[in-house]
N, C-alpha and C. Protein backbone atom coordinates (compact mmCIF):
# COMPACT_ATOMS: atom_id res chain seq x y z
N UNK A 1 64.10 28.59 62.02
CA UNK A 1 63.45 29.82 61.79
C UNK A 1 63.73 30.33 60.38
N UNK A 2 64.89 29.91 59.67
CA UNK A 2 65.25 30.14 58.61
C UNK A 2 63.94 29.75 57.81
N UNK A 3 63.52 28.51 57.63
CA UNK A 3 62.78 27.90 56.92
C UNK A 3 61.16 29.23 56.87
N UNK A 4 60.61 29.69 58.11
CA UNK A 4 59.71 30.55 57.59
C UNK A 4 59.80 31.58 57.16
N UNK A 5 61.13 32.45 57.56
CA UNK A 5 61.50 33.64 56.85
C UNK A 5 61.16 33.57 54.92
N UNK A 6 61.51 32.34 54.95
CA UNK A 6 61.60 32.32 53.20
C UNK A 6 59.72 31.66 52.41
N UNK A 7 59.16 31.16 53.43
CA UNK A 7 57.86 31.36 53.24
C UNK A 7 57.28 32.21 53.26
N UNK A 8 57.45 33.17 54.50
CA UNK A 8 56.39 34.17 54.40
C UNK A 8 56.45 35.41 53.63
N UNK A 9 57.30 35.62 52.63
CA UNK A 9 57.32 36.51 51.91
C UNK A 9 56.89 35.75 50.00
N UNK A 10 57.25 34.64 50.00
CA UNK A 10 56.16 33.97 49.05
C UNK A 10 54.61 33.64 49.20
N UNK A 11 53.90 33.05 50.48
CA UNK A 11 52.79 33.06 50.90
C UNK A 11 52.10 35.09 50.55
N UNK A 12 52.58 36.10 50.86
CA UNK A 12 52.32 37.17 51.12
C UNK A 12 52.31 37.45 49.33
N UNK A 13 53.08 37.16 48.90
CA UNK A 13 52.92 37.13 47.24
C UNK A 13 52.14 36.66 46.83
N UNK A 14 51.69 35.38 47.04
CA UNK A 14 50.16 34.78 46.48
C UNK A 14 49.11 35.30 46.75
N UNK A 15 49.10 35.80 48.33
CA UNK A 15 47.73 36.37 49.04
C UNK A 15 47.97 37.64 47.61
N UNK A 16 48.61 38.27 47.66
CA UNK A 16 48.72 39.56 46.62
C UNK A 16 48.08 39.75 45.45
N UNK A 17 48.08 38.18 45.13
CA UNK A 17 48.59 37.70 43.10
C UNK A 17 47.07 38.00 43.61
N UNK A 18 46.30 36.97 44.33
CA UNK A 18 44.55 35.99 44.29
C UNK A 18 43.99 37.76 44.49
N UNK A 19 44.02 38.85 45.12
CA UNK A 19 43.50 39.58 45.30
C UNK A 19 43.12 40.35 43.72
N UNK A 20 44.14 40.70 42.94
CA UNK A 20 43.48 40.97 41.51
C UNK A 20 42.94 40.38 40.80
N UNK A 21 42.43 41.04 39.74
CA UNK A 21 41.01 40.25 38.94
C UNK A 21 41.48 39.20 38.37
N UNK A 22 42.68 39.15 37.12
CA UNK A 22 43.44 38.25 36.35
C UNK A 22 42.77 38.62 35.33
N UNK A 23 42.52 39.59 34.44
CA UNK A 23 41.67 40.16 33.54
C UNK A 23 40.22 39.75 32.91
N UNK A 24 39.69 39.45 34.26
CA UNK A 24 38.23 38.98 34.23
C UNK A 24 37.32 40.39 33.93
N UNK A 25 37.83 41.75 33.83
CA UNK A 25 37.35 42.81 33.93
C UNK A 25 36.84 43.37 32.49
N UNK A 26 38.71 42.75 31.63
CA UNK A 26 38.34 43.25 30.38
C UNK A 26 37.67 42.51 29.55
N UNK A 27 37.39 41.16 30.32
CA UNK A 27 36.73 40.47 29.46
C UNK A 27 34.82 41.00 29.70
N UNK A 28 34.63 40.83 30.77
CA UNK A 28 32.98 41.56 30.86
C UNK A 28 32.54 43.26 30.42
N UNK A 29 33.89 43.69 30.13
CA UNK A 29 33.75 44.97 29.54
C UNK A 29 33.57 44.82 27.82
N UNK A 30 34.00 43.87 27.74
CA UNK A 30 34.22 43.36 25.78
C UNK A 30 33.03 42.63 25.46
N UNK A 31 31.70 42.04 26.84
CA UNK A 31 31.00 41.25 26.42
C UNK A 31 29.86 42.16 26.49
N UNK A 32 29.87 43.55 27.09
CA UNK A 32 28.59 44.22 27.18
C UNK A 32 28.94 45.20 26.13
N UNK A 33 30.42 45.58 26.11
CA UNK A 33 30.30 46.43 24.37
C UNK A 33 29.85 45.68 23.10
N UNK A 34 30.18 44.18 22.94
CA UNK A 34 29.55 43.43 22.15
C UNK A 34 27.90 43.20 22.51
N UNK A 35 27.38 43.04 23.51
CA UNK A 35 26.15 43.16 23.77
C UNK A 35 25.47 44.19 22.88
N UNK A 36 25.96 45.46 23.08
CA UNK A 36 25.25 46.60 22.78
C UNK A 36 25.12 46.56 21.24
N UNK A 37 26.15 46.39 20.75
CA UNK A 37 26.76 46.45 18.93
C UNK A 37 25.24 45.72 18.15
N UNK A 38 25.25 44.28 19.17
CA UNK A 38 24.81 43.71 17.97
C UNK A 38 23.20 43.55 18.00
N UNK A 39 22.58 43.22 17.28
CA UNK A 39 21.31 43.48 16.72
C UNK A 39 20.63 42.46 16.36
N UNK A 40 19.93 41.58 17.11
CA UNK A 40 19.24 40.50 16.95
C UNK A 40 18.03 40.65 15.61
N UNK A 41 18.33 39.92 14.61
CA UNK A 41 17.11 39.81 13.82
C UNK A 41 16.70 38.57 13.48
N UNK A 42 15.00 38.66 13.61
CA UNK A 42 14.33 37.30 13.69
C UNK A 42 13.35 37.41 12.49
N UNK A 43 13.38 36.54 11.54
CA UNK A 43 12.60 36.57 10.41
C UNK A 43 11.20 36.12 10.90
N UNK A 44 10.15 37.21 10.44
CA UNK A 44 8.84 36.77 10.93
C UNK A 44 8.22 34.95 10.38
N UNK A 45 7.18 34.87 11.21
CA UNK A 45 6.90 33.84 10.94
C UNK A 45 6.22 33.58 9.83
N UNK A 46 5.71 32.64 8.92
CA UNK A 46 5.25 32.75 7.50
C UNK A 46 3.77 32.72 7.84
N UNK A 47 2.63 33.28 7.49
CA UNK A 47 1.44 33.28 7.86
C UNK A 47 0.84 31.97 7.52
N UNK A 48 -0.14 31.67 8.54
CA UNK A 48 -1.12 30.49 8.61
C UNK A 48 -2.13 30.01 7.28
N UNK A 49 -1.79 29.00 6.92
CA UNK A 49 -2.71 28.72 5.76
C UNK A 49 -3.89 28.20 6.50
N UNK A 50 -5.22 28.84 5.75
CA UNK A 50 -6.34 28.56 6.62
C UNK A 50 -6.37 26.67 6.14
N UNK A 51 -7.00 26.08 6.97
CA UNK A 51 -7.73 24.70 6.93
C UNK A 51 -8.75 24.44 6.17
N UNK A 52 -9.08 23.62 5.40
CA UNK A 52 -10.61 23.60 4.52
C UNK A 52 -10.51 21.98 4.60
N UNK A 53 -11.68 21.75 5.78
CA UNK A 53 -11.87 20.05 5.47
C UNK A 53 -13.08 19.63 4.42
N UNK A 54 -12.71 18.13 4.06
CA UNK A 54 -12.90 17.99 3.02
C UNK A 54 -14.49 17.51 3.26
N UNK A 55 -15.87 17.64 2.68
CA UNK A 55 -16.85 17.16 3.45
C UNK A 55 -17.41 16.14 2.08
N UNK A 56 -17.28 15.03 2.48
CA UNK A 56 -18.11 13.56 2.38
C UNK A 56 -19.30 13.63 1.80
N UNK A 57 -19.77 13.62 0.30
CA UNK A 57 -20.86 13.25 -0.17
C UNK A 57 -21.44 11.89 -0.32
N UNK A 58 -21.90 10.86 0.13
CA UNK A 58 -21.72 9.91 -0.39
C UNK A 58 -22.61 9.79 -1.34
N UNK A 59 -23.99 9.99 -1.61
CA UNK A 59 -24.64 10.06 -3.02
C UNK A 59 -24.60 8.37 -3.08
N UNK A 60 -24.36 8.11 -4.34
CA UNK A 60 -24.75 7.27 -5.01
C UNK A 60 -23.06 6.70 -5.41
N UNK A 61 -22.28 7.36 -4.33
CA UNK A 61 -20.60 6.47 -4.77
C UNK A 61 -20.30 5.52 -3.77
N UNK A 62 -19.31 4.78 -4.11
CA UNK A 62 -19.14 3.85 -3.65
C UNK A 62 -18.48 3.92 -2.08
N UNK A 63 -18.79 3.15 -0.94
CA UNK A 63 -18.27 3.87 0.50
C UNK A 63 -17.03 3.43 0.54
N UNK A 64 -16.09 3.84 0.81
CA UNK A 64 -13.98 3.88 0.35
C UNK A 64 -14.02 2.97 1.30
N UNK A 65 -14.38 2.32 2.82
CA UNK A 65 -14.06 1.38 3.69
C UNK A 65 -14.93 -0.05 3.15
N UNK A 66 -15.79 0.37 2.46
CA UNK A 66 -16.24 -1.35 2.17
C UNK A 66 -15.44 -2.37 1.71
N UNK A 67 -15.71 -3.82 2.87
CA UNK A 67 -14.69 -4.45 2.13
C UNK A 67 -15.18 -5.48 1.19
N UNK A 68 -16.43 -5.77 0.95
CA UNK A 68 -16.85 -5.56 -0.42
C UNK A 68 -16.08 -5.52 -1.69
N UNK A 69 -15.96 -3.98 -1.42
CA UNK A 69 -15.04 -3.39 -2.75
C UNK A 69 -13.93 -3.70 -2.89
N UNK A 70 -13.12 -4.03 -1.90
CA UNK A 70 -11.50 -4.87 -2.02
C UNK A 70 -11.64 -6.20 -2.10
N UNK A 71 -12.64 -6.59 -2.03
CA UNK A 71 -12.48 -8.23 -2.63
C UNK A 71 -12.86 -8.67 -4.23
N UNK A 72 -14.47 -7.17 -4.55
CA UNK A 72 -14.21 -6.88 -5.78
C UNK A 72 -12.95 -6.99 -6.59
N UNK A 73 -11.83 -5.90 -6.42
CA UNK A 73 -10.99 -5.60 -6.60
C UNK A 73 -10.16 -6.83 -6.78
N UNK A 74 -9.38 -7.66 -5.69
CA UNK A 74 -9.17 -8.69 -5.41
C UNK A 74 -9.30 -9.67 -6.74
N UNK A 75 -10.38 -9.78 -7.05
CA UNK A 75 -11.04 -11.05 -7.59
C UNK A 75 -10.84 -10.45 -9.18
N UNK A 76 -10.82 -9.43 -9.12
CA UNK A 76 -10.45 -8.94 -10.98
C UNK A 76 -9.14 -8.77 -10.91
N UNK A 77 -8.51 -8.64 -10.10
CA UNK A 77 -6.66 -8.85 -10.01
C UNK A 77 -6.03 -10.29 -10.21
N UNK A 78 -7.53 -11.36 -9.82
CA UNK A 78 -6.81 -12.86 -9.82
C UNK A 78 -7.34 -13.41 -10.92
N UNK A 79 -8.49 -12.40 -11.77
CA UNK A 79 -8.54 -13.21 -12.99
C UNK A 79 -7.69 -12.75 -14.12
N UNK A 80 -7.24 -11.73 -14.17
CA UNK A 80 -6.24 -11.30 -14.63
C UNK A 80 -4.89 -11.90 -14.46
N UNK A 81 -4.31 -12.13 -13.72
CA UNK A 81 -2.64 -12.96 -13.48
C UNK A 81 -2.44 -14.26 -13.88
N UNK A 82 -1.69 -14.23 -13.86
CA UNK A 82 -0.92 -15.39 -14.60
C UNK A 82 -0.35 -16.38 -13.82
N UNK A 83 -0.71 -16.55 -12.52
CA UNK A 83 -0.35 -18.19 -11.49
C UNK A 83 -0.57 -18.97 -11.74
N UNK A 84 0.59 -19.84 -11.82
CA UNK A 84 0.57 -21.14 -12.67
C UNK A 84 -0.33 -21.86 -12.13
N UNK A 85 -1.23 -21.58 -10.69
CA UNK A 85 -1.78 -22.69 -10.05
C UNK A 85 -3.27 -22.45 -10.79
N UNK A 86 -3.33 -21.83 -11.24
CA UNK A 86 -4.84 -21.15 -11.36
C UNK A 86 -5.21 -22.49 -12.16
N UNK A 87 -6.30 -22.81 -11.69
CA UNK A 87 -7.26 -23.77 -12.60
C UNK A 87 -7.65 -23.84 -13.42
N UNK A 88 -8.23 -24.56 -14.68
CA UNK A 88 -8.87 -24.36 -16.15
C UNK A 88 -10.36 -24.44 -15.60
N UNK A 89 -11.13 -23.68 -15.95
CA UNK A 89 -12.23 -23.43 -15.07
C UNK A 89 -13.08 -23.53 -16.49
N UNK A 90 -12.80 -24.27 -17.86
CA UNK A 90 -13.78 -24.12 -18.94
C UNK A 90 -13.49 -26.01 -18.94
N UNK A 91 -12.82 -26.85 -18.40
CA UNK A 91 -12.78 -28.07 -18.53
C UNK A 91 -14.10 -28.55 -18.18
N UNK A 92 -14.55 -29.41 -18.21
CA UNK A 92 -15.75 -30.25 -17.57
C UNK A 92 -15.36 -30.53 -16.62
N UNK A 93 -16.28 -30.67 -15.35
CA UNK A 93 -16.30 -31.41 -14.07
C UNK A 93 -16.20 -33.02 -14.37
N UNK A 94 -15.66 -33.39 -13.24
CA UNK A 94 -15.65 -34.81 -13.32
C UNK A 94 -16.62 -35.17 -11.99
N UNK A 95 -17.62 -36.19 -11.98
CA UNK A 95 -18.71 -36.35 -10.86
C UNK A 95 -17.86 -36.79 -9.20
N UNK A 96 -16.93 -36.58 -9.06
CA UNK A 96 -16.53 -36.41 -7.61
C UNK A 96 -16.15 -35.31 -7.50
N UNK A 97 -15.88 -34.19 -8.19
CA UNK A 97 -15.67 -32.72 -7.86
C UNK A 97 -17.06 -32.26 -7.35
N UNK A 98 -18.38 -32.71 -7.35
CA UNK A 98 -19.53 -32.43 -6.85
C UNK A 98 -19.50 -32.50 -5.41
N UNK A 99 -18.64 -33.37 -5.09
CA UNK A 99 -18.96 -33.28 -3.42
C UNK A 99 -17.67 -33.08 -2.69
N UNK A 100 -17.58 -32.35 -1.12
CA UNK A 100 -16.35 -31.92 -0.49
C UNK A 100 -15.72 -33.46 -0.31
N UNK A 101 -14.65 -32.99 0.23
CA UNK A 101 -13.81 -34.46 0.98
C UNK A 101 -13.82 -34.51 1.92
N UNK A 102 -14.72 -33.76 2.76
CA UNK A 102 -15.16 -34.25 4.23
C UNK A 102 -15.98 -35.25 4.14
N UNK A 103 -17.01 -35.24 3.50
CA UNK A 103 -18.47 -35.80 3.04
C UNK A 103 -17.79 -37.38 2.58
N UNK A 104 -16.45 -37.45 2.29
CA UNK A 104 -15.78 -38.79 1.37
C UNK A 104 -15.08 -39.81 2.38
N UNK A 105 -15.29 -41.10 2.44
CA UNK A 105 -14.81 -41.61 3.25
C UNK A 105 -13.91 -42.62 2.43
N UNK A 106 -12.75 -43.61 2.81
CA UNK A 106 -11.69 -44.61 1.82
C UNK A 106 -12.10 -45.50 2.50
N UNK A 107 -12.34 -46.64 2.29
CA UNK A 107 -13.18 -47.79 2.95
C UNK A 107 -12.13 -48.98 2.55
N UNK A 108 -11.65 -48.70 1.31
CA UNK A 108 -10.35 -49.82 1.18
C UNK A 108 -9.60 -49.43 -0.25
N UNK A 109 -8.90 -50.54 -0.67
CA UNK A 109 -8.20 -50.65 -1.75
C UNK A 109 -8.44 -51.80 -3.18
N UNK A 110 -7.97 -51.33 -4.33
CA UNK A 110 -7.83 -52.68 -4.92
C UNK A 110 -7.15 -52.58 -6.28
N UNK A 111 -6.51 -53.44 -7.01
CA UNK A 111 -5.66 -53.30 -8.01
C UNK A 111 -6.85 -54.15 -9.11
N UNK A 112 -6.57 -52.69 -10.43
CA UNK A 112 -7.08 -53.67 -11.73
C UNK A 112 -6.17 -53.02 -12.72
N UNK A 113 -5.76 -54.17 -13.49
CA UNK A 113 -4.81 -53.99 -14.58
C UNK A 113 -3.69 -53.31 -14.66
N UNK A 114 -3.25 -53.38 -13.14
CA UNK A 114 -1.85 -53.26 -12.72
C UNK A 114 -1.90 -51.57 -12.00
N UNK A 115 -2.98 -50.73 -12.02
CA UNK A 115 -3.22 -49.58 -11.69
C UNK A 115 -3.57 -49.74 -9.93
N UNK A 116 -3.80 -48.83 -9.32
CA UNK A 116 -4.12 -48.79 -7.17
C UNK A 116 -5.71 -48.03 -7.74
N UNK A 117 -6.41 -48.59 -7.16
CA UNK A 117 -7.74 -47.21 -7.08
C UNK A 117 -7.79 -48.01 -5.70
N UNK A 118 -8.31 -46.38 -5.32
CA UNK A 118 -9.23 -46.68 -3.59
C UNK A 118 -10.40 -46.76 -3.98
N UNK A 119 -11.22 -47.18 -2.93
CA UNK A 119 -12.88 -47.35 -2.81
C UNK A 119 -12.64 -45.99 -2.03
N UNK A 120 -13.81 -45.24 -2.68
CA UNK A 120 -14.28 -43.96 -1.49
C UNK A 120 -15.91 -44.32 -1.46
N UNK A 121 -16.35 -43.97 -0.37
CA UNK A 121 -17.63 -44.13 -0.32
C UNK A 121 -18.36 -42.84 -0.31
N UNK A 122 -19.49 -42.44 -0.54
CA UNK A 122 -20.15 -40.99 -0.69
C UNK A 122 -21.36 -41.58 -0.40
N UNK A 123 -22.61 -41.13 1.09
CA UNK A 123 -23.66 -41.38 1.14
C UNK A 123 -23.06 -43.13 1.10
N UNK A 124 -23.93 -43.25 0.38
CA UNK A 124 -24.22 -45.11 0.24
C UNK A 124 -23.36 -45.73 -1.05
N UNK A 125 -22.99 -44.85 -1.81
CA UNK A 125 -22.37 -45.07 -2.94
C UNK A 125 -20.98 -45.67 -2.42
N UNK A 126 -20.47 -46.21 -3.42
CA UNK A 126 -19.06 -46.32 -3.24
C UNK A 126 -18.27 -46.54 -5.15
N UNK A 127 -17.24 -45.26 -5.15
CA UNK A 127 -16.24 -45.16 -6.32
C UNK A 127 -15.29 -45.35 -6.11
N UNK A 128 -14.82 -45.99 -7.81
CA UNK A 128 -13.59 -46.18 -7.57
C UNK A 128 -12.42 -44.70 -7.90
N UNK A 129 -11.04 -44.63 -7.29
CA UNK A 129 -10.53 -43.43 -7.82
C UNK A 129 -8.91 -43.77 -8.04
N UNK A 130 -8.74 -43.23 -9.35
CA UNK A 130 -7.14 -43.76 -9.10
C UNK A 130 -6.28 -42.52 -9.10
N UNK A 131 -4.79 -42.29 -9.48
CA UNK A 131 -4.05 -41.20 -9.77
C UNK A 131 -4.37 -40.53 -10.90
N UNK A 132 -4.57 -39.20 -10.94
CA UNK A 132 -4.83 -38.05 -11.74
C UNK A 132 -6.05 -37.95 -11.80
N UNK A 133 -6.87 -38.71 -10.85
CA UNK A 133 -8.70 -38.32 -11.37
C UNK A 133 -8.70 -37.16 -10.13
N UNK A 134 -10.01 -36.33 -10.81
CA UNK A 134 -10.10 -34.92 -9.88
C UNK A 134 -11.32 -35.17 -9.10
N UNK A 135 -11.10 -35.00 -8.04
CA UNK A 135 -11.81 -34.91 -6.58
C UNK A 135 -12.18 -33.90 -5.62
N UNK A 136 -13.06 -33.26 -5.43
CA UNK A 136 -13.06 -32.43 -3.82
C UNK A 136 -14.24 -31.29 -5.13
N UNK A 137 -13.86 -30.57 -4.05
CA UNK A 137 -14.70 -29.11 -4.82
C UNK A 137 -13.75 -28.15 -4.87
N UNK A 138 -12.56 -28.54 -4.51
CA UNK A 138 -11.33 -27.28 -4.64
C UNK A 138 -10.54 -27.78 -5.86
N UNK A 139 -10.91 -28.00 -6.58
CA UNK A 139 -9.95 -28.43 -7.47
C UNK A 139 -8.48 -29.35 -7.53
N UNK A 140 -8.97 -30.40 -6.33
CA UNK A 140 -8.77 -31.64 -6.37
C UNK A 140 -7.79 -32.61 -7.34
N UNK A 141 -6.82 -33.07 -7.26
CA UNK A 141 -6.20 -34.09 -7.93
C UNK A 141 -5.59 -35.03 -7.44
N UNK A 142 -6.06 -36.12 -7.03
CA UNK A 142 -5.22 -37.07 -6.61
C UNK A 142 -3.75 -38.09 -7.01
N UNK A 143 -2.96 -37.45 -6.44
CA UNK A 143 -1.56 -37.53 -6.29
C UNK A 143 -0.95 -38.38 -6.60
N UNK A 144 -1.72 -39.46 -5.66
CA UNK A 144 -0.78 -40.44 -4.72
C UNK A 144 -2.32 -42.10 -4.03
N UNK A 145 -2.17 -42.86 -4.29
CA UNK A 145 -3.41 -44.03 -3.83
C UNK A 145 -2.32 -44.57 -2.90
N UNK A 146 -2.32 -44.76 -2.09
CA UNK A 146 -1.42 -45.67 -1.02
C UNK A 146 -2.74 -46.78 -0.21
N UNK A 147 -2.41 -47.91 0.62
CA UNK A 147 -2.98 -48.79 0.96
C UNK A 147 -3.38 -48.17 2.34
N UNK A 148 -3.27 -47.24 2.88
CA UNK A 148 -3.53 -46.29 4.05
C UNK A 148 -4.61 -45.14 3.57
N UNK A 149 -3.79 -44.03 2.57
CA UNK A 149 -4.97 -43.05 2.75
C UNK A 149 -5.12 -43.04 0.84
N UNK A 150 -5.53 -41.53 0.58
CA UNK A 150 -5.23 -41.11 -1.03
C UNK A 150 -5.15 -39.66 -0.68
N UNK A 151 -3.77 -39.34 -0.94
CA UNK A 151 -3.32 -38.38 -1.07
C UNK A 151 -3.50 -37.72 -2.09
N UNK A 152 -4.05 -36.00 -1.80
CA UNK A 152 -4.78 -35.05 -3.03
C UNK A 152 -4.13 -33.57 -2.51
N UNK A 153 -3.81 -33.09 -3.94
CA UNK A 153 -3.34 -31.92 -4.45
C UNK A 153 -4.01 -30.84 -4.71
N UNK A 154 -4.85 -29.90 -3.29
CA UNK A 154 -5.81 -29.05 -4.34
C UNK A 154 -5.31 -27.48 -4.35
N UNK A 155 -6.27 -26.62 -5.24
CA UNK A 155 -5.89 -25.04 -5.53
C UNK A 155 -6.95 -24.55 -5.12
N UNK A 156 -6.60 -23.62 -4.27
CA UNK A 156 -7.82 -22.65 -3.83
C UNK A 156 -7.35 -21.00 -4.06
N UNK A 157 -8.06 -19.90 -3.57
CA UNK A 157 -8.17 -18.92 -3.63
C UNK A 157 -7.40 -18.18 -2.09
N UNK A 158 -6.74 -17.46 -1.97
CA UNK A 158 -6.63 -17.20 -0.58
C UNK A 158 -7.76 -15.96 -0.61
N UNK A 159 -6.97 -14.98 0.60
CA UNK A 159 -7.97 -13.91 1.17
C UNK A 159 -7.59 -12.97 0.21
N UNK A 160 -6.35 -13.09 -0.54
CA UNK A 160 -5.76 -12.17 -1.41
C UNK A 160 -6.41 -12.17 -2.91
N UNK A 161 -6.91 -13.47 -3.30
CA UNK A 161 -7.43 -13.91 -4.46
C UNK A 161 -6.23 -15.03 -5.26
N UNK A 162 -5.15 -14.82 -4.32
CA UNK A 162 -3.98 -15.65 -5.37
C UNK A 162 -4.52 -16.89 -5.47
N UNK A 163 -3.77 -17.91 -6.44
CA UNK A 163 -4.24 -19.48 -6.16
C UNK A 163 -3.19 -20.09 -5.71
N UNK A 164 -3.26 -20.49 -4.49
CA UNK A 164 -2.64 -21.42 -4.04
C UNK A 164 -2.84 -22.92 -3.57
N UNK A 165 -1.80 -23.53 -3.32
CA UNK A 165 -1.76 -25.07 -3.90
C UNK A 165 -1.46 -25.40 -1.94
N UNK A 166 -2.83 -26.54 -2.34
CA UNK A 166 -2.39 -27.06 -0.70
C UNK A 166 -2.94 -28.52 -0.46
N UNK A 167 -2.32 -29.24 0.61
CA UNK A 167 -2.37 -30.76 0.17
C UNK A 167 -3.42 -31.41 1.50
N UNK A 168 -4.09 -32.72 0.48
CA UNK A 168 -4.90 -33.45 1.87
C UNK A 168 -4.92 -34.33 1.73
N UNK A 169 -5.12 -35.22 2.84
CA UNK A 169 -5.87 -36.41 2.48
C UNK A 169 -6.74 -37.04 2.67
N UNK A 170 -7.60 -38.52 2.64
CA UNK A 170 -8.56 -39.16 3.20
C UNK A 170 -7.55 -40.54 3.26
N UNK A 171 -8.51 -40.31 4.94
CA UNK A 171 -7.48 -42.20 5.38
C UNK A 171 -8.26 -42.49 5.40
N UNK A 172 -7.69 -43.83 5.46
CA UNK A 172 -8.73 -45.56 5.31
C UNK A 172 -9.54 -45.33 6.41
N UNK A 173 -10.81 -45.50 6.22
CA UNK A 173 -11.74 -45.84 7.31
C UNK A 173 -11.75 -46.57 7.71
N UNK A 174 -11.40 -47.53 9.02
CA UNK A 174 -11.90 -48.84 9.47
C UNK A 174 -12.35 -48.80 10.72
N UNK A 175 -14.05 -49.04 10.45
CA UNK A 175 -14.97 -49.04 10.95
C UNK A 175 -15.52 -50.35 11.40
N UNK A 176 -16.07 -50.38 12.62
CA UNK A 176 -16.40 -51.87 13.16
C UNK A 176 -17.54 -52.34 12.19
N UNK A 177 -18.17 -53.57 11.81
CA UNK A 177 -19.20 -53.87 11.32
C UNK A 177 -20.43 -54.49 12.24
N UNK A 178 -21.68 -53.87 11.78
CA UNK A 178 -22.39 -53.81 12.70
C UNK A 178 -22.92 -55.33 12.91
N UNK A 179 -23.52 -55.78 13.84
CA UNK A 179 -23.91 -57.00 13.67
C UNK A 179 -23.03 -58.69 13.55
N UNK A 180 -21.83 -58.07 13.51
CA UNK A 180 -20.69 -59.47 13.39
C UNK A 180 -19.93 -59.47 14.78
């Protein structure tokens, strides 16, 4: 019995303590005198600049989406620069730059005076071609004569106008012969 005598007069102390505020009072008394004090100011808003769209004459100017005009553009940007690939375009043609290298077929090989030329055939014709002669309609140079194809070096234009360098070839044709 000893043991609750000495509880219940601490228990009866806590019930005591929890019943007052714990100065929750002076604090909501300090937050509505500060309420009152202070004085909200809001800087107005800056007034509306009116809108003025812009209205489209086209007349006799040029229409800003044509793409036309950016390839214009384009094409006076690539005669202007300085890429080493760019072609000499005041040289003379040589008579196989007249026709594509689809149109060209290699029908065989043969050595004179220690040099490789391929036979290409064109239509019914057939030329001879060795290393450094110019071929195709892209500005064409053949590379390379091997006993398989003739490998060619040409420069074209991209979509940009740059000149760039890109490689092809023509392989040996071997075709059945008719009649044997």
């Amino acid at each position: 019995m000893k043991p609750i005598r000495l509880i219940l007069p601490l228990l009866g102390s806590l019930l005591l303590a929890a019943c007052g505020d714990g100065g929750v009072r002076e604090v909501e008394s300090w937050m509505k005198q500060t309420e009152k004090d202070t004085r909200p100011s809001v800087k107005p808003l800056p007034a509306v600049k009116p809108f003025v769209p812009y209205a489209y004459q086209p007349g006799g100017a040029a229409e800003p989406f044509n793409p036309d005009k950016l390839l214009g553009e384009m094409a006076r940007s690539a005669a202007t620069s300085n890429n080493p690939n760019r072609p000499d375009e005041s040289r003379p043609r040589e008579l196989l730059e007249n026709y594509p290298l689809d149109t060209m077929r290699m029908v065989g090989t043969m050595e004179k005076s220690g040099a490789s030329y391929a036979l290409v055939q064109i239509d019914k014709a057939v030329y001879q071609v060795k290393r450094g002669q110019r071929i195709g309609q892209n500005h064409g140079v053949v590379t390379r004569v091997s006993d398989a194809a003739i490998h060619i070096r040409e420069v074209m234009q991209d979509a940009t106008g740059d000149w760039v360098e890109r490689t092809a070839t023509i392989e040996l044709h071997e075709g059945k012969e008719n009649g044997k």
